[in-house]
PDB file of N, CA and C in Angstrom:
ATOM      1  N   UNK A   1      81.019  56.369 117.002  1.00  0.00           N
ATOM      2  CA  UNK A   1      80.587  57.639 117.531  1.00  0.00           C
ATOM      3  C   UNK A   1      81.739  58.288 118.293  1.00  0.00           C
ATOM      4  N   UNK A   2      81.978  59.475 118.157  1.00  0.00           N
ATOM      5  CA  UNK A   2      83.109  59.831 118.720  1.00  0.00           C
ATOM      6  C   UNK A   2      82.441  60.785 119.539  1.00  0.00           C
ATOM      7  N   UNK A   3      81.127  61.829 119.331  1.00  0.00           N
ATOM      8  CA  UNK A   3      80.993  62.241 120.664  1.00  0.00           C
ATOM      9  C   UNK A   3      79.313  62.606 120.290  1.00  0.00           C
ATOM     10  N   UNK A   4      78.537  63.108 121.584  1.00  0.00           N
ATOM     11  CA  UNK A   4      77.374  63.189 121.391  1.00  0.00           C
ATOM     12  C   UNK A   4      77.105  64.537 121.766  1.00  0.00           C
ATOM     13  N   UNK A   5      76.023  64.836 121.145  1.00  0.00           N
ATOM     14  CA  UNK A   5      75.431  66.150 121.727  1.00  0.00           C
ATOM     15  C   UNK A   5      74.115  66.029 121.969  1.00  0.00           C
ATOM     16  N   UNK A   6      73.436  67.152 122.888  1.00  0.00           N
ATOM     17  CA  UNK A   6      72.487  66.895 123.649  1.00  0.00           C
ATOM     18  C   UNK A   6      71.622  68.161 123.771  1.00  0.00           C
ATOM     19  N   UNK A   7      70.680  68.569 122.906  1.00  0.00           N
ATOM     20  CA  UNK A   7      70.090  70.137 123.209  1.00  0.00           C
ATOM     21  C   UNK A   7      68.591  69.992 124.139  1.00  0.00           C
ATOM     22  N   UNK A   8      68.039  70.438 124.769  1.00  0.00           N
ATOM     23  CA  UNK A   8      66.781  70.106 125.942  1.00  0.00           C
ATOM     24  C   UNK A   8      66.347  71.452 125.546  1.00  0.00           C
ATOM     25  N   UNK A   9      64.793  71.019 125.096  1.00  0.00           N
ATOM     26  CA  UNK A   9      64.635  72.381 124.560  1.00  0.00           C
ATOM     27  C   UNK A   9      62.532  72.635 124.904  1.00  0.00           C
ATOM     28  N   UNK A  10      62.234  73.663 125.517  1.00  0.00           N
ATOM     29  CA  UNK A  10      60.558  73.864 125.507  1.00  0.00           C
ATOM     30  C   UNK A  10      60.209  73.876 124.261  1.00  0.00           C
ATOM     31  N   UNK A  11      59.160  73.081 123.444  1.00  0.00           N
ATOM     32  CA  UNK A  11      58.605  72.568 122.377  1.00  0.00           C
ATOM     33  C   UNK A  11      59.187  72.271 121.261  1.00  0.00           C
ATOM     34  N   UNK A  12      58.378  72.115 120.334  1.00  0.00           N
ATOM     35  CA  UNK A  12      58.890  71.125 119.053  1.00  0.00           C
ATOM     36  C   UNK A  12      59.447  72.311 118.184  1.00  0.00           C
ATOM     37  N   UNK A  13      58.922  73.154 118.078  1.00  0.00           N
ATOM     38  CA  UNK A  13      58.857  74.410 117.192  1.00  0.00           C
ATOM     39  C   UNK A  13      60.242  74.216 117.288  1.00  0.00           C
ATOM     40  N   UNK A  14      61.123  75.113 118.509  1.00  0.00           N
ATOM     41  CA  UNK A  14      62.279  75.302 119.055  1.00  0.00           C
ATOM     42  C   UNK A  14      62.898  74.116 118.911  1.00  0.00           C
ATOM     43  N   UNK A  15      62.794  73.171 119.061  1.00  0.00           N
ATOM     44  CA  UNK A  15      63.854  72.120 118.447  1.00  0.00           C
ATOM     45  C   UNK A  15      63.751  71.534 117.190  1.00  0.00           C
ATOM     46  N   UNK A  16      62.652  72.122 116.515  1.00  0.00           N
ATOM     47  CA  UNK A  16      63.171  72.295 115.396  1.00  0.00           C
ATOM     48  C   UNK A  16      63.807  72.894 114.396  1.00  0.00           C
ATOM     49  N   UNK A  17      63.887  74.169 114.786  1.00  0.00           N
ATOM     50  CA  UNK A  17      64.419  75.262 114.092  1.00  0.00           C
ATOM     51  C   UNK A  17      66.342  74.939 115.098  1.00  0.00           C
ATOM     52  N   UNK A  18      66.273  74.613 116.230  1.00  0.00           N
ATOM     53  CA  UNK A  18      67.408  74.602 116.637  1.00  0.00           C
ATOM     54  C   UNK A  18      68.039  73.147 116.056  1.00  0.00           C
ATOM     55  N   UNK A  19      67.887  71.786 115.790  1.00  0.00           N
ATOM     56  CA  UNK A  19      68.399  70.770 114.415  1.00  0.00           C
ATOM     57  C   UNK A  19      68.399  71.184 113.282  1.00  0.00           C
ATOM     58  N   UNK A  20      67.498  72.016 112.389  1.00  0.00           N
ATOM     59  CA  UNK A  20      68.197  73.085 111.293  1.00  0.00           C
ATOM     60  C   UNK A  20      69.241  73.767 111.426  1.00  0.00           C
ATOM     61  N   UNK A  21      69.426  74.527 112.706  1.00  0.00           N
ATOM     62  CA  UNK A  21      70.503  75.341 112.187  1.00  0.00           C
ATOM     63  C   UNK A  21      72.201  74.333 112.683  1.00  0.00           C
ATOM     64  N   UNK A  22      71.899  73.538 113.944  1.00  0.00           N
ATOM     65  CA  UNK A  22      72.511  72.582 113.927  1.00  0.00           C
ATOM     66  C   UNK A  22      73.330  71.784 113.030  1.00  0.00           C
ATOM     67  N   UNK A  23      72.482  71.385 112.040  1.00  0.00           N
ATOM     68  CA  UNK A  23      72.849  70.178 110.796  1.00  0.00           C
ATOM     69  C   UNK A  23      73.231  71.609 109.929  1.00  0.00           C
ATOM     70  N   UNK A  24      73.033  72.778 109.582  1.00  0.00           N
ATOM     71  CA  UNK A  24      73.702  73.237 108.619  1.00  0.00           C
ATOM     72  C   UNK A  24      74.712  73.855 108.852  1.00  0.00           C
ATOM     73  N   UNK A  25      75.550  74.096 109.860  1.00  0.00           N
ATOM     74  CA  UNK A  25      76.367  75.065 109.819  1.00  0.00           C
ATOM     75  C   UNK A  25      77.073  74.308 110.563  1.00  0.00           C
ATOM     76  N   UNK A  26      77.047  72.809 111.150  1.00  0.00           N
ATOM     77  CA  UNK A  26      78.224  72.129 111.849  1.00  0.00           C
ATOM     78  C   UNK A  26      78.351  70.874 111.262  1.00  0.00           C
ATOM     79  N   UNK A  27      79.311  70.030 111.006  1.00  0.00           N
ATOM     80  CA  UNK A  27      79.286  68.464 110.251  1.00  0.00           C
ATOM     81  C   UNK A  27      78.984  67.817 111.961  1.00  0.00           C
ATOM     82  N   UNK A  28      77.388  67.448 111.517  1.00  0.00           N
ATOM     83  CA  UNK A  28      77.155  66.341 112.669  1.00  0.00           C
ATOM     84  C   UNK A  28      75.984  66.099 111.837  1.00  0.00           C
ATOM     85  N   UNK A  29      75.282  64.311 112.686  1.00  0.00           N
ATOM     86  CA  UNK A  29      74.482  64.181 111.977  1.00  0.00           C
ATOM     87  C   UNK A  29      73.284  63.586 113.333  1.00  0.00           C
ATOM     88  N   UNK A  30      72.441  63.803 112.755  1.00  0.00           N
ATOM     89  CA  UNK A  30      71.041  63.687 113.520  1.00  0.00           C
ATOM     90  C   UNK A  30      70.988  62.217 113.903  1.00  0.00           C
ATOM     91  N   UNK A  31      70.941  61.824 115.286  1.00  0.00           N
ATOM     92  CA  UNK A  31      70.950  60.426 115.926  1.00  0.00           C
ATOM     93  C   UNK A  31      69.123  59.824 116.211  1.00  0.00           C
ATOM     94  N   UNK A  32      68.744  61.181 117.013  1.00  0.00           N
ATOM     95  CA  UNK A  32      67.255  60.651 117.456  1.00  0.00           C
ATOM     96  C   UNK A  32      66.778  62.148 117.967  1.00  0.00           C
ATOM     97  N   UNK A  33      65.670  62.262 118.425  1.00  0.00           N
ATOM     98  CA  UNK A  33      65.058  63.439 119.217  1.00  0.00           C
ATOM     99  C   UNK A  33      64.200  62.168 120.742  1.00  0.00           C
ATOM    100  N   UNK A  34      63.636  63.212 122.057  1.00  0.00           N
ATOM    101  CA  UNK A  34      62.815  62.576 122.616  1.00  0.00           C
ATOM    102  C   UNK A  34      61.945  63.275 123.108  1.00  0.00           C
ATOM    103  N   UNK A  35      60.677  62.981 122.830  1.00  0.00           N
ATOM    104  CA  UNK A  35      59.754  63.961 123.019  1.00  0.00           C
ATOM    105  C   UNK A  35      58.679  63.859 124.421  1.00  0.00           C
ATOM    106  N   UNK A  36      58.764  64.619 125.528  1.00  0.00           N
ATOM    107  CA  UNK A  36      58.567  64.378 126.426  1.00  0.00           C
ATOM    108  C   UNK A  36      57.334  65.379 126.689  1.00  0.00           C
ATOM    109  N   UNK A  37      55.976  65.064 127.589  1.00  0.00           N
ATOM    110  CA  UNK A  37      54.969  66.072 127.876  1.00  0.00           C
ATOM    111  C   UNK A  37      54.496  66.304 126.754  1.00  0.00           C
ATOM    112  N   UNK A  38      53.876  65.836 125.949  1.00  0.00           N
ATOM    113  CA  UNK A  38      52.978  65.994 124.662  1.00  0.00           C
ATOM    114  C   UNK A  38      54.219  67.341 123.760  1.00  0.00           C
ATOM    115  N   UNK A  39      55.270  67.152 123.681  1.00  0.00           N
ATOM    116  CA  UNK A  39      56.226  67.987 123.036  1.00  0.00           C
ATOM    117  C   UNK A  39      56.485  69.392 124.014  1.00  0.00           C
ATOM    118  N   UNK A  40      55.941  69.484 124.795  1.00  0.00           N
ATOM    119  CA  UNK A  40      56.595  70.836 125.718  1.00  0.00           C
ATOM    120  C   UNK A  40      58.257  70.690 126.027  1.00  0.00           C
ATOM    121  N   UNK A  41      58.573  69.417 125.950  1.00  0.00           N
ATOM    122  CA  UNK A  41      60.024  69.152 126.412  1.00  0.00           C
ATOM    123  C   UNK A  41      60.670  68.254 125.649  1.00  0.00           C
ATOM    124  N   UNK A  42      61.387  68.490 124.280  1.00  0.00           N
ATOM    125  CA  UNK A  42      62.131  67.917 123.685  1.00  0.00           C
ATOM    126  C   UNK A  42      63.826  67.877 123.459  1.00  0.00           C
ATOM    127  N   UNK A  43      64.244  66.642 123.395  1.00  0.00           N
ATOM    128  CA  UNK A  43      66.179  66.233 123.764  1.00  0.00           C
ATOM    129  C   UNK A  43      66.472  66.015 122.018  1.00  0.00           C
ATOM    130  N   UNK A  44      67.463  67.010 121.453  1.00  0.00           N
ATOM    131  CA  UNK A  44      67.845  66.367 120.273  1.00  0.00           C
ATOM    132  C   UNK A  44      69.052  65.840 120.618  1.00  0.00           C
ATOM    133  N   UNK A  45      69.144  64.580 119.692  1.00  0.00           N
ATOM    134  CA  UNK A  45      70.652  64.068 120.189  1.00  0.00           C
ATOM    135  C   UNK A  45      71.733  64.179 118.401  1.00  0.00           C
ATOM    136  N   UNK A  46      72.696  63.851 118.688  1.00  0.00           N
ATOM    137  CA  UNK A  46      73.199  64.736 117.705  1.00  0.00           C
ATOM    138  C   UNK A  46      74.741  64.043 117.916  1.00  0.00           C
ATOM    139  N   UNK A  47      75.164  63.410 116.798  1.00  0.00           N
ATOM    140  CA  UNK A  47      76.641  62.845 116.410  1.00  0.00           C
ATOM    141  C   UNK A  47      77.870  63.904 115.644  1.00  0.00           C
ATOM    142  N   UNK A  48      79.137  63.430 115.921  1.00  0.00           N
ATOM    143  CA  UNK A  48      80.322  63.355 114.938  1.00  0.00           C
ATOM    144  C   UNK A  48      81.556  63.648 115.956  1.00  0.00           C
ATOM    145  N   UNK A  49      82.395  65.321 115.128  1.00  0.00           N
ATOM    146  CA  UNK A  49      83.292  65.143 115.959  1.00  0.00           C
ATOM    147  C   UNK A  49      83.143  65.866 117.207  1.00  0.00           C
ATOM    148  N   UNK A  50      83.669  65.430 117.722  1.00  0.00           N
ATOM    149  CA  UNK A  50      83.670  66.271 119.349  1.00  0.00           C
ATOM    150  C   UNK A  50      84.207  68.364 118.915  1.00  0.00           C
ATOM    151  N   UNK A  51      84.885  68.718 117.953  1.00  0.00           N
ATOM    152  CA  UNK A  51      84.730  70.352 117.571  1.00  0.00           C
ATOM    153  C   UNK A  51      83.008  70.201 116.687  1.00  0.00           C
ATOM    154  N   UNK A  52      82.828  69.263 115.948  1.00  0.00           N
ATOM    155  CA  UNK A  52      81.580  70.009 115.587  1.00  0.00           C
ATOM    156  C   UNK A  52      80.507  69.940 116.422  1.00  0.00           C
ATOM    157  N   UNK A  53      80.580  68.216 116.778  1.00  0.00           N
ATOM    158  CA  UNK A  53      79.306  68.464 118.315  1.00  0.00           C
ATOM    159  C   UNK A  53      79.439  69.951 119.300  1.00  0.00           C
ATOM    160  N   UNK A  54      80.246  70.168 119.271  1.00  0.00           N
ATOM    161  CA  UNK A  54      80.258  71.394 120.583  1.00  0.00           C
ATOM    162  C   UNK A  54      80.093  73.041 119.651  1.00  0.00           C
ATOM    163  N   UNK A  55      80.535  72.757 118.385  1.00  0.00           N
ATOM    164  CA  UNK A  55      79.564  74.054 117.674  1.00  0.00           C
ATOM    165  C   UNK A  55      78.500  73.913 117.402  1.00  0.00           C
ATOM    166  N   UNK A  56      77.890  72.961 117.299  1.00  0.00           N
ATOM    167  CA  UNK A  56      76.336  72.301 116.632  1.00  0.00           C
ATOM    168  C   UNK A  56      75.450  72.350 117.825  1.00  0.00           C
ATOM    169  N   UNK A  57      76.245  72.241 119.304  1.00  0.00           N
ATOM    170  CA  UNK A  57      75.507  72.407 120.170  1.00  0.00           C
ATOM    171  C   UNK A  57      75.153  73.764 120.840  1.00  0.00           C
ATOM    172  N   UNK A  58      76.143  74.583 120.447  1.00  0.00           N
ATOM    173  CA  UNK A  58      76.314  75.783 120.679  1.00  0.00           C
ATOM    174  C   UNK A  58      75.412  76.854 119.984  1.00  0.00           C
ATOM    175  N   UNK A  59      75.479  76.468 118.420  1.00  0.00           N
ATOM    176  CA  UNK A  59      74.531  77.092 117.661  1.00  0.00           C
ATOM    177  C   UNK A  59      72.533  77.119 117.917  1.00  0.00           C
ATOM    178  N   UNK A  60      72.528  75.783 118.113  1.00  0.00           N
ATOM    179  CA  UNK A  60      71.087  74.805 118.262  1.00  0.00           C
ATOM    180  C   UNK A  60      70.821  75.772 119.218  1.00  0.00           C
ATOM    181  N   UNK A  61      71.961  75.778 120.964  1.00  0.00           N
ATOM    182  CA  UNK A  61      70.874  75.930 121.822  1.00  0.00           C
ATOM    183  C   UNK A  61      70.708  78.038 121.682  1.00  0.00           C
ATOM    184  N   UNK A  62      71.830  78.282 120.869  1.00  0.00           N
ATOM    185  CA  UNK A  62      71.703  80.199 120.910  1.00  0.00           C
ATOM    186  C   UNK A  62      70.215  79.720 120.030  1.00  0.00           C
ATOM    187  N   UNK A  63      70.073  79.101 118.326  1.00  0.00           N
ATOM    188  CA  UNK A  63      68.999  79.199 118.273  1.00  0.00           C
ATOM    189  C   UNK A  63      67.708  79.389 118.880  1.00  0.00           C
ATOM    190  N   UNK A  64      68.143  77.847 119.590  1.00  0.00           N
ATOM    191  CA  UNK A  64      66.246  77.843 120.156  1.00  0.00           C
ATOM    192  C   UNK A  64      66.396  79.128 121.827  1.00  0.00           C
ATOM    193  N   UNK A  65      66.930  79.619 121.985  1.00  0.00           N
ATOM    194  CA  UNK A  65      66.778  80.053 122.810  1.00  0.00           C
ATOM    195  C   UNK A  65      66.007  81.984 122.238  1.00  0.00           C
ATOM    196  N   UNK A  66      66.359  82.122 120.771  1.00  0.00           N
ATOM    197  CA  UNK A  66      65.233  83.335 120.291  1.00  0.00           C
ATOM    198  C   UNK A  66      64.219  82.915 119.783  1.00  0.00           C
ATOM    199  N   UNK A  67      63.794  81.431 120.182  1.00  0.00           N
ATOM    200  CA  UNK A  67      62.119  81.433 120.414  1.00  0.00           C
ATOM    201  C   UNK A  67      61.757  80.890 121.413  1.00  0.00           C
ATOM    202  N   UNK A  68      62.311  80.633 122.475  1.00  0.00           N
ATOM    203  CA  UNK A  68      62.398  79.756 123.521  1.00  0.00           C
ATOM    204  C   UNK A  68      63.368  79.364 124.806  1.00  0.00           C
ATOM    205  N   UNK A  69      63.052  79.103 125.794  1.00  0.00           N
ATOM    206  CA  UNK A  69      63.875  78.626 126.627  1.00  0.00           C
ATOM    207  C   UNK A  69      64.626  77.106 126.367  1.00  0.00           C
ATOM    208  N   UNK A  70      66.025  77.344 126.062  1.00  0.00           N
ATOM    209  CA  UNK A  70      66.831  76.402 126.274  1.00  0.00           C
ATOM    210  C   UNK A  70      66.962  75.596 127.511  1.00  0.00           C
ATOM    211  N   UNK A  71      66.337  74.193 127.746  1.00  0.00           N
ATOM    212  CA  UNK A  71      66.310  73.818 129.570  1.00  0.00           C
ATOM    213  C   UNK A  71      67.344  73.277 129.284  1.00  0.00           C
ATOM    214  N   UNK A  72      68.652  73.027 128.710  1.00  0.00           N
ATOM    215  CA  UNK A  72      69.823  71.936 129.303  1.00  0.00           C
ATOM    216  C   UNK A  72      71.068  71.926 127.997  1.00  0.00           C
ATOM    217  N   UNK A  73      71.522  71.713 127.922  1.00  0.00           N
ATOM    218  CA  UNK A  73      72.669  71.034 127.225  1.00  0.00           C
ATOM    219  C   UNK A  73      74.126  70.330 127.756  1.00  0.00           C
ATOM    220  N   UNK A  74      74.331  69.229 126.790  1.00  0.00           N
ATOM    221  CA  UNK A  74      75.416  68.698 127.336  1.00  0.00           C
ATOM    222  C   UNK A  74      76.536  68.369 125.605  1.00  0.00           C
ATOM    223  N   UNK A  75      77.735  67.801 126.164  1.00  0.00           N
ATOM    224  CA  UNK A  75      78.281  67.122 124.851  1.00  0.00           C
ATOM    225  C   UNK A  75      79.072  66.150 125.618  1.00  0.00           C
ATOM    226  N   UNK A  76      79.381  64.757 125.356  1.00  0.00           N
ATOM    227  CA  UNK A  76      79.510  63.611 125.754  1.00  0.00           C
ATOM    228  C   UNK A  76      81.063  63.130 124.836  1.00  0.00           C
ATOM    229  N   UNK A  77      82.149  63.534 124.802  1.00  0.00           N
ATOM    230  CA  UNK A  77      83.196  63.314 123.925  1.00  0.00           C
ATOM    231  C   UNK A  77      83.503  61.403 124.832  1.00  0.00           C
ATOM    232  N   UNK A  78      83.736  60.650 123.701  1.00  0.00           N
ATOM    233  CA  UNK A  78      83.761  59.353 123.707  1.00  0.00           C
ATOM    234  C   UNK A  78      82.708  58.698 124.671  1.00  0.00           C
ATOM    235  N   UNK A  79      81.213  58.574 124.452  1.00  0.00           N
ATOM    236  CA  UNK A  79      80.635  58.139 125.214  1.00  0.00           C
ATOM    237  C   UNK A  79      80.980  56.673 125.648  1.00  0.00           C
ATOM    238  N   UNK A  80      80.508  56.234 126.990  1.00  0.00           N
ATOM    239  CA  UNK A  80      80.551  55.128 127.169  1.00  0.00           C
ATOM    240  C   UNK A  80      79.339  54.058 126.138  1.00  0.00           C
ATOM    241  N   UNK A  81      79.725  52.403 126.309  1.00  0.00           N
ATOM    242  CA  UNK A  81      78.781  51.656 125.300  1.00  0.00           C
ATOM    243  C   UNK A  81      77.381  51.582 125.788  1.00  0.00           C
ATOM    244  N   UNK A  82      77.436  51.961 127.369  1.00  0.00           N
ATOM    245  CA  UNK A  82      75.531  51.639 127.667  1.00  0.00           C
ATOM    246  C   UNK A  82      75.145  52.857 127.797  1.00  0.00           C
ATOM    247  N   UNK A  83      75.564  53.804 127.161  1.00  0.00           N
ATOM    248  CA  UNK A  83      75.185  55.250 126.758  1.00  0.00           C
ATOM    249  C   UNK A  83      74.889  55.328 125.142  1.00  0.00           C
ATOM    250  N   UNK A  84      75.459  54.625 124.740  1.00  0.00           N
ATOM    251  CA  UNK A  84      75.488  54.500 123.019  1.00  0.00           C
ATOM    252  C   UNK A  84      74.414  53.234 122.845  1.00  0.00           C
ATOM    253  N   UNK A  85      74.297  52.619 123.687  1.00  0.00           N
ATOM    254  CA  UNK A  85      72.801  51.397 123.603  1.00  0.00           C
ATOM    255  C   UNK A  85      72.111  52.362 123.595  1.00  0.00           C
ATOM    256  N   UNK A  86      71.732  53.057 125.227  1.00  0.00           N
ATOM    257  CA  UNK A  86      70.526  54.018 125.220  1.00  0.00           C
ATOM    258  C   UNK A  86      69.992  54.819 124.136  1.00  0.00           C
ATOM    259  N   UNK A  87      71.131  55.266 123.932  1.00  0.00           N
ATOM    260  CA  UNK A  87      70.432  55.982 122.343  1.00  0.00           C
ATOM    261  C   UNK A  87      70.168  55.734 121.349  1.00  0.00           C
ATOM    262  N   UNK A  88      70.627  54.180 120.879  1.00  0.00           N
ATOM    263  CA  UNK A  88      70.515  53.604 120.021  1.00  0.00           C
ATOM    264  C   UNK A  88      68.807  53.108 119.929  1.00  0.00           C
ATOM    265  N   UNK A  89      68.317  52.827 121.266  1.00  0.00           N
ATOM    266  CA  UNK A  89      67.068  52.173 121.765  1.00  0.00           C
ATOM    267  C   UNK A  89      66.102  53.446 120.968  1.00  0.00           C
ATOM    268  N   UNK A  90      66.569  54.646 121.672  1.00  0.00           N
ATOM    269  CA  UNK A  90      65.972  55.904 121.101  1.00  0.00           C
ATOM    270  C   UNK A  90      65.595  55.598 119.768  1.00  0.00           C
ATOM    271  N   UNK A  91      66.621  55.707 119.123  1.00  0.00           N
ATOM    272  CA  UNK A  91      67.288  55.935 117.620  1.00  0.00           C
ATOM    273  C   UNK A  91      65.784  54.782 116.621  1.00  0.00           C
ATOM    274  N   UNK A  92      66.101  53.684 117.322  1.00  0.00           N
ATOM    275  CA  UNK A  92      65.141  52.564 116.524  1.00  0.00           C
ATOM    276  C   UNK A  92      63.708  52.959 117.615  1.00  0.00           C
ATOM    277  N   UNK A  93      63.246  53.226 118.309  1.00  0.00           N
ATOM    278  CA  UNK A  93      61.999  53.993 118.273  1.00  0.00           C
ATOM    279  C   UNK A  93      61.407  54.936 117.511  1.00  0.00           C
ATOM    280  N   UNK A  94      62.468  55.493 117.433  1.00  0.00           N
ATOM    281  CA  UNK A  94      62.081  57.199 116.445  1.00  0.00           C
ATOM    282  C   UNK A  94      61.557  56.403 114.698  1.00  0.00           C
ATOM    283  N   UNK A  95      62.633  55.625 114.361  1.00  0.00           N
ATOM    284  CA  UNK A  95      62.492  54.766 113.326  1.00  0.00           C
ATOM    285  C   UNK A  95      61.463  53.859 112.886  1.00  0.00           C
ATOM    286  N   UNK A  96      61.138  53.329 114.168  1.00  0.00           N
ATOM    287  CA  UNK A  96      59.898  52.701 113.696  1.00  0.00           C
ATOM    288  C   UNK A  96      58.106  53.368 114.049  1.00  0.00           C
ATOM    289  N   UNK A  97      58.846  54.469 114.518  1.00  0.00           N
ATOM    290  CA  UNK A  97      57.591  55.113 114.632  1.00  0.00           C
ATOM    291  C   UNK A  97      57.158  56.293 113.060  1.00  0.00           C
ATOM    292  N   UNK A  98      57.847  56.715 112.433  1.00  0.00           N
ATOM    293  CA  UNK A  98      57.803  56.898 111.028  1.00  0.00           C
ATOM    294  C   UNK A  98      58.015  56.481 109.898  1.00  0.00           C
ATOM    295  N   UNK A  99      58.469  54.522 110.091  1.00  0.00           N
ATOM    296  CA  UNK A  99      58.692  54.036 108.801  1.00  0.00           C
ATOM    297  C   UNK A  99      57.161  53.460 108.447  1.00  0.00           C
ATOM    298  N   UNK A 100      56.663  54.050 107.535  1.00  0.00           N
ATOM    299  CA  UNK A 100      55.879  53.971 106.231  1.00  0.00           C
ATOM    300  C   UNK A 100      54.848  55.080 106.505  1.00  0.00           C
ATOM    301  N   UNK A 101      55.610  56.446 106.913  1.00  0.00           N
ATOM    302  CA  UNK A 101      55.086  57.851 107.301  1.00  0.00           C
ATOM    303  C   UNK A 101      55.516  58.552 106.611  1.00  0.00           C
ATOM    304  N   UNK A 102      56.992  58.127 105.861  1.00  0.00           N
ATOM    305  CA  UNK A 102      57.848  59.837 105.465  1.00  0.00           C
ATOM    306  C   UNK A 102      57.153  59.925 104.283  1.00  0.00           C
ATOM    307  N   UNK A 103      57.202  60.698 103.874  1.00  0.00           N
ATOM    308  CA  UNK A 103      56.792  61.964 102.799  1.00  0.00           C
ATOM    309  C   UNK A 103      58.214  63.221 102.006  1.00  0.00           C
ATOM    310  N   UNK A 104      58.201  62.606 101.225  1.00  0.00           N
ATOM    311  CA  UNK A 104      58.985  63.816 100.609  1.00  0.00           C
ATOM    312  C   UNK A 104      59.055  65.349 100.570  1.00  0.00           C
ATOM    313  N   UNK A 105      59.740  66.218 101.025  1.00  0.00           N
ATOM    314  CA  UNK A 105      59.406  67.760 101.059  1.00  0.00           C
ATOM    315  C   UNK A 105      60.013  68.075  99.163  1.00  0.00           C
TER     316      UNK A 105
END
């Protein structure tokens, strides 16, 4: 991991439309989300290089912010390793909470 990104965003809607535009218009790739308050308050987290993390983060939070309030952002260039556990912990939650859920679009 060379750096992380971090969008904090009021509901799911808004962070979702802000990881779309994220993943298409910057090379990074989707680590985990965390969904906090029955989804009123969701963290996408978000990999690669430290120029695309910081356009990917840039884009996400202008996104969600024309349907929504953006509460936070950060970008983390060379995180430390009990920062890269933490998210990793994330990462295999998110995972086992939709393996034998996905569905093909």
């Amino acid at each position: 991991m060379k750096a992380l990104g971090f969008v904090e965003v009021s509901g799911v809607v808004a962070a979702v439309e802000a990881l779309d535009s994220m993943l298409k218009t910057a090379d990074v790739e989707f680590v985990t989300w965390e969904n906090k308050l029955g989804g009123r308050l969701v963290t996408i987290v978000i990999t690669g290089s430290i120029s695309s993390v910081n356009e990917a983060v840039e884009i996400g939070s202008a996104r969600a912010n024309a349907i929504t309030k953006t509460v936070a952002h950060a970008i983390i260039a060379n995180p430390h390793e009990e920062v890269i556990k933490l998210i990793q912990i994330s990462a295999k939650k998110l995972n086992l909470a939709k393996s034998g859920e996905a569905r093909e679009f």
